[in-house]
N, C-alpha and C. Protein backbone atom coordinates (compact mmCIF):
# COMPACT_ATOMS: atom_id res chain seq x y z
N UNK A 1 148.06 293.28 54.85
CA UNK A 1 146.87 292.50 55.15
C UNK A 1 146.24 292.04 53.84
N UNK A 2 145.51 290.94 53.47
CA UNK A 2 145.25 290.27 52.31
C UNK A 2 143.71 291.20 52.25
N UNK A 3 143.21 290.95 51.28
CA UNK A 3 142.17 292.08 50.97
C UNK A 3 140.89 290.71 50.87
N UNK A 4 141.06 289.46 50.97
CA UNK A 4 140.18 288.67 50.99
C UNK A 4 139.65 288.25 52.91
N UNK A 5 140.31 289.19 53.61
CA UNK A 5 139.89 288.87 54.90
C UNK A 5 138.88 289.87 54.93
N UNK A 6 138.96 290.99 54.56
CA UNK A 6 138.29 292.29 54.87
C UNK A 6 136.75 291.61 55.18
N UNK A 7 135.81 290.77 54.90
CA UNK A 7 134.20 290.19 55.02
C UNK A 7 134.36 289.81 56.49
N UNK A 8 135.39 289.25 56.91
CA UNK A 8 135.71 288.23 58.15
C UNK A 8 135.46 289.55 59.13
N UNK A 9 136.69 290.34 58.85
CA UNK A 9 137.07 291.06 59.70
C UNK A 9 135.34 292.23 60.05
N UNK A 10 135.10 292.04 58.88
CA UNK A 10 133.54 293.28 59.29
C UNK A 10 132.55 292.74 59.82
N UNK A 11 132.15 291.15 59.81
CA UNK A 11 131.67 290.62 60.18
C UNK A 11 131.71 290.81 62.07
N UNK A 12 133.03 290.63 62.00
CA UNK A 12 133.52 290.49 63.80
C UNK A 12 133.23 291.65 64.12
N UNK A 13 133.27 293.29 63.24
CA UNK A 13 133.02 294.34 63.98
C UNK A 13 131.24 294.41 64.20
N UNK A 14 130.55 293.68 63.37
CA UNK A 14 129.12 293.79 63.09
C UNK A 14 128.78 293.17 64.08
N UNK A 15 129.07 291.87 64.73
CA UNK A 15 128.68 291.44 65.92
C UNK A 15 129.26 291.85 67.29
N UNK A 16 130.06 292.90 66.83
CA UNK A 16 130.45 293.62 67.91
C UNK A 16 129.43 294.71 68.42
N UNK A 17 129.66 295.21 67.27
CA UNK A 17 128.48 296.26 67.89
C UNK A 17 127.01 296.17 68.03
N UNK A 18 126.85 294.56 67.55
CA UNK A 18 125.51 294.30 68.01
C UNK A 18 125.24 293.96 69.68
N UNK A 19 126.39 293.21 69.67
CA UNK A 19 126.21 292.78 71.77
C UNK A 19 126.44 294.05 72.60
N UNK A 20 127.58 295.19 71.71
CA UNK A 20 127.30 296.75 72.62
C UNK A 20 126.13 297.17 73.03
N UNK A 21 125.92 297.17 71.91
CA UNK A 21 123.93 297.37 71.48
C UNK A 21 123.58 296.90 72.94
N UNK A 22 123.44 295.74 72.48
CA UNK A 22 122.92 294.91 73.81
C UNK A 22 123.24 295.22 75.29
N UNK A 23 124.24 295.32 75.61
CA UNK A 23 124.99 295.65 76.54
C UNK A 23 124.51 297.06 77.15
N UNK A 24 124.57 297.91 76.42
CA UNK A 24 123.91 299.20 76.87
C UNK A 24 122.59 299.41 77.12
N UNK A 25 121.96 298.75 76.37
CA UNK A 25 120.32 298.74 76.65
C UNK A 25 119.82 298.27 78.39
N UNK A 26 120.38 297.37 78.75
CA UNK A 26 120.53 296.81 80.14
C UNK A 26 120.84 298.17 81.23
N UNK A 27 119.96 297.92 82.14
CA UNK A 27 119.73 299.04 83.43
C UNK A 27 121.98 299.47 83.76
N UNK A 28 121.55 300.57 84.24
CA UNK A 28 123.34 300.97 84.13
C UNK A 28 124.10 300.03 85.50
N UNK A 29 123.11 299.91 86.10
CA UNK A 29 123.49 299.48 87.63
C UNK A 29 124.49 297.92 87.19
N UNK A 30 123.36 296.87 85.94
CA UNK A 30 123.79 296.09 85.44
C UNK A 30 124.66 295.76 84.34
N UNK A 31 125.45 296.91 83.68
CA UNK A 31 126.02 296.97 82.39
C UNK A 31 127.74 295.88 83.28
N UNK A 32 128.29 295.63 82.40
CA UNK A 32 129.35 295.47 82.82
C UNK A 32 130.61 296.33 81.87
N UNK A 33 131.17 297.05 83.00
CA UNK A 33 132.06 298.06 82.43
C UNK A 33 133.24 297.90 81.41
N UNK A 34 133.95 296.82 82.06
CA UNK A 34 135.20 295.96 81.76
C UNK A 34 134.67 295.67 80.62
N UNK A 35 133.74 294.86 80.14
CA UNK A 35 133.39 294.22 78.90
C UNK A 35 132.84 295.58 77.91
N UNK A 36 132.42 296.31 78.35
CA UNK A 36 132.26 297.15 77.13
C UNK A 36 133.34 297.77 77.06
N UNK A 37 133.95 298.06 77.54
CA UNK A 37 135.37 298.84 77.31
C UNK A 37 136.20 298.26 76.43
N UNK A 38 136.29 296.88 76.99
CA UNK A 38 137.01 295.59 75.65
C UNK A 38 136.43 295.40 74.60
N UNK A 39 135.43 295.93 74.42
CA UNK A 39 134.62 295.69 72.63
C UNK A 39 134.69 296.59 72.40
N UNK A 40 135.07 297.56 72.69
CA UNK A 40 134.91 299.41 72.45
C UNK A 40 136.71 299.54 71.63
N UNK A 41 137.67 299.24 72.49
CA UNK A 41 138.36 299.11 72.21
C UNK A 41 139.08 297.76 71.24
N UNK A 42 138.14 296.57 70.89
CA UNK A 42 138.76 295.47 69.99
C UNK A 42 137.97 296.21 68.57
N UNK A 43 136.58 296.71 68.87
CA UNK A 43 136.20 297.36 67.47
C UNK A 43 136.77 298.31 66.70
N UNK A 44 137.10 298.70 67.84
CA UNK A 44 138.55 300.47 67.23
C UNK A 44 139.44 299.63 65.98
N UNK A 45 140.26 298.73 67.37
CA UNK A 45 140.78 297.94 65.92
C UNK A 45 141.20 297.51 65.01
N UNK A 46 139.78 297.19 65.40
CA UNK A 46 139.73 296.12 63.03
C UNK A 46 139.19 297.39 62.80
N UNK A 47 137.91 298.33 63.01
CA UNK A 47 137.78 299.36 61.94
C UNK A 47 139.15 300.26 61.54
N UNK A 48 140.39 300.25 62.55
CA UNK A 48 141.23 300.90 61.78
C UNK A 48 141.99 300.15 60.92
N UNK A 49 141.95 298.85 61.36
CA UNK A 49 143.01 297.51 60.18
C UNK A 49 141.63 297.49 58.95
N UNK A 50 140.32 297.61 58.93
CA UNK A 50 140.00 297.25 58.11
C UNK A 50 139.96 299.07 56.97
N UNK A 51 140.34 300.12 57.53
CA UNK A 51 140.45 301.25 56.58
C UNK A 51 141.69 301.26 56.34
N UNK A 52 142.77 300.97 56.77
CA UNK A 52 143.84 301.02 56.50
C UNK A 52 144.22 299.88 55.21
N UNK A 53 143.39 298.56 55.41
CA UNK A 53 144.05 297.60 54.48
C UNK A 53 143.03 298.25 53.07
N UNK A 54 142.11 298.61 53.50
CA UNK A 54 140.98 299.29 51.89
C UNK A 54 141.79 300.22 51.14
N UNK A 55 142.59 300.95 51.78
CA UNK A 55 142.93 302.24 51.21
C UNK A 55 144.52 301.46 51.00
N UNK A 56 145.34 300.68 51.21
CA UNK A 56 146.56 300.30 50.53
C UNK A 56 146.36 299.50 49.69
N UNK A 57 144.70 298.96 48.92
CA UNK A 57 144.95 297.76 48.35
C UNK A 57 145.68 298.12 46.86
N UNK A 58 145.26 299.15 46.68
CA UNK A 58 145.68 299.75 45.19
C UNK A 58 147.33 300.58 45.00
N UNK A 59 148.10 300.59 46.19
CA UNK A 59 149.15 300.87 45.81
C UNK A 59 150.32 299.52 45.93
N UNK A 60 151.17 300.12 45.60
CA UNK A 60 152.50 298.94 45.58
C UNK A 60 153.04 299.26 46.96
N UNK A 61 153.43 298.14 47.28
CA UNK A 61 154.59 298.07 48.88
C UNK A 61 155.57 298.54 48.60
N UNK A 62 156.19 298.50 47.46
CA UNK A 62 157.73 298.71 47.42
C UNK A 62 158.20 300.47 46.91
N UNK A 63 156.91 300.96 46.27
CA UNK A 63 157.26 302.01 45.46
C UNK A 63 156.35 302.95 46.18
N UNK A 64 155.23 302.81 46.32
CA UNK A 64 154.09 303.64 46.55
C UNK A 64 152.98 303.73 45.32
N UNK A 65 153.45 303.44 44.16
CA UNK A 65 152.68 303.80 43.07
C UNK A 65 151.26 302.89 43.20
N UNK A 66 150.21 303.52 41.81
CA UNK A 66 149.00 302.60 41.56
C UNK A 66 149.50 301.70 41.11
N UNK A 67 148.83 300.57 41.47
CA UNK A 67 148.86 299.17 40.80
C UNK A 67 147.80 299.26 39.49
C-alpha cells in the first residue's frame, strides 16, 4: 500500500465513525441494523490496512530489513 494514501484512508474511517455516532444516538426502535453493521465492519478494515501499511513502511519487501 503507498504510504501517501494513509490521510484518504483516515479520513473515510473519521467519517465513519462520525455517522455511527449518529446512527446510535437515534431511538433503538429506529437505528438501522444492516447499516451499522456495514460501517462497523468497512471501519475494521481500513483501521487494519491503515496499521498494517504504518508499520511496513520502514521495512524492505524483498528482505525484511530497515530501509
Amino acid at each position: 500500500m503507498i504510504k501517501s494514501f494513509l490521510p484518504v484512508f483516515q479520513g473515510r474511517v473519521d467519517k465513519l465513525k462520525k455517522s455511527l455516532k449518529e446512527e446510535l444516538s437515534l431511538a433503538k426502535s429506529e437505528r438501522r441494523k444492516d447499516v451499522i453493521k456495514s460501517q462497523i465492519k468497512e471501519a475494521k478494515k481500513l483501521q487494519k490496512a491503515i496499521k498494517e501499511a504504518a508499520g511496513n513502511s520502514d521495512t524492505c519487501p524483498h528482505c525484511g530489513g530497515i530501509l
